[in-house]
Protein backbone atom coordinates (compact mmCIF):
# COMPACT_ATOMS: atom_id res chain seq x y z
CA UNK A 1 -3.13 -3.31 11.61
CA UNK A 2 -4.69 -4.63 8.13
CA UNK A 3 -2.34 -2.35 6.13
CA UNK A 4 0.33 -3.14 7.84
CA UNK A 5 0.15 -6.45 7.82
CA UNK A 6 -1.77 -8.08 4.99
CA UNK A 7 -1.93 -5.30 2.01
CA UNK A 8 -0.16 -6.93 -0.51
CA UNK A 9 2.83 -4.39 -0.97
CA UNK A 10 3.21 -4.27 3.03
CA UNK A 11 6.70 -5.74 3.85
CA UNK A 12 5.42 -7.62 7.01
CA UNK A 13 3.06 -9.24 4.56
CA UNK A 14 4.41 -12.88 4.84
CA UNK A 15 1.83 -14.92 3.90
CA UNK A 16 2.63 -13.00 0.65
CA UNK A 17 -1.28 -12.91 0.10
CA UNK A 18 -2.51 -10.76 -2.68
CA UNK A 19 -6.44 -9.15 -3.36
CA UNK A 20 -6.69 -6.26 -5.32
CA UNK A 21 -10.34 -5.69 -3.77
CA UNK A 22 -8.71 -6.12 0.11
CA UNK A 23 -6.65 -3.46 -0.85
CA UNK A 24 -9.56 -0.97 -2.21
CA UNK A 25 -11.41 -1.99 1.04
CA UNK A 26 -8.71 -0.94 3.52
CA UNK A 27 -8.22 2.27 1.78
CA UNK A 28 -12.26 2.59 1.89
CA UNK A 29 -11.80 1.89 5.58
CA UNK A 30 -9.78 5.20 5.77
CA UNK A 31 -6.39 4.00 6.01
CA UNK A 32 -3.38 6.62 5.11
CA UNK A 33 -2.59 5.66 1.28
CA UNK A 34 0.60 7.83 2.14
CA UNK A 35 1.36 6.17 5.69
CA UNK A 36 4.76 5.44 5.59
CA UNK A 37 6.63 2.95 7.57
CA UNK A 38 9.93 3.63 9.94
CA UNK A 39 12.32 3.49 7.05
CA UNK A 40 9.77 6.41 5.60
CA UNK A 41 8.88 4.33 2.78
CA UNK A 42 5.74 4.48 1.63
CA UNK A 43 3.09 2.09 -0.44
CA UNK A 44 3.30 3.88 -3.06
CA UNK A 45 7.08 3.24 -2.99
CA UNK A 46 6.72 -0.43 -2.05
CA UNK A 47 4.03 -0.58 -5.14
CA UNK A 48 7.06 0.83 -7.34
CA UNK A 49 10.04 -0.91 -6.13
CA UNK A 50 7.69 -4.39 -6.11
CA UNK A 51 7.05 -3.51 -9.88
CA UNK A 52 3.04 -3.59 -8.71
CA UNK A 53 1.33 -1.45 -10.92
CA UNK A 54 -2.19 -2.59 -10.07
CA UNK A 55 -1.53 -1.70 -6.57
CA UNK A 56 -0.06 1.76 -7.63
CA UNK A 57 -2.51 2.83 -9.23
CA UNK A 58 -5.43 1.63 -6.31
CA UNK A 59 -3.28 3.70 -4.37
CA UNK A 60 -2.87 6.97 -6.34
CA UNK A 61 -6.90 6.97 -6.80
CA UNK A 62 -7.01 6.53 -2.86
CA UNK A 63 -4.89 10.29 -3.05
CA UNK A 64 -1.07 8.56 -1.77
CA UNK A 65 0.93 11.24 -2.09
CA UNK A 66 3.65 10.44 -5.10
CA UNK A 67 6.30 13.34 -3.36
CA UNK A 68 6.64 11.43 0.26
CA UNK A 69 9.97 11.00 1.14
């Protein structure tokens, strides 16, 4: 629920609130760095298209996978 809706590359994220150290936290908490939503896009892609690369690279550390599609 977290990662969907508060991580700061989520697209449901409207309260547009950002925290680098949420983010580590959530992926401590075991959520899927490579979870991707119904239009299969992932974080990782959301990082990217967002130009986020703080949040990229939280997420490649965390193991997201940089071939989802």
């Amino acid at each position: 629920m977290f990662t969907l809706a508060y991580k700061d590359d989520a697209a449901w994220n409207e309260t547009r609130w950002k925290n680098p150290r949420f983010n580590e936290l959530l992926l401590q908490a075991k959520a899927d760095p490579s979870l991707a939503n119904s239009a299969g896009a992932t974080a990782l892609h959301q990082a990217a298209w967002a130009e986020r690369p703080a949040a990229a690279s939280v997420l490649l550390r965390a193991g997201a996978a940089v071939d989802a599609v």
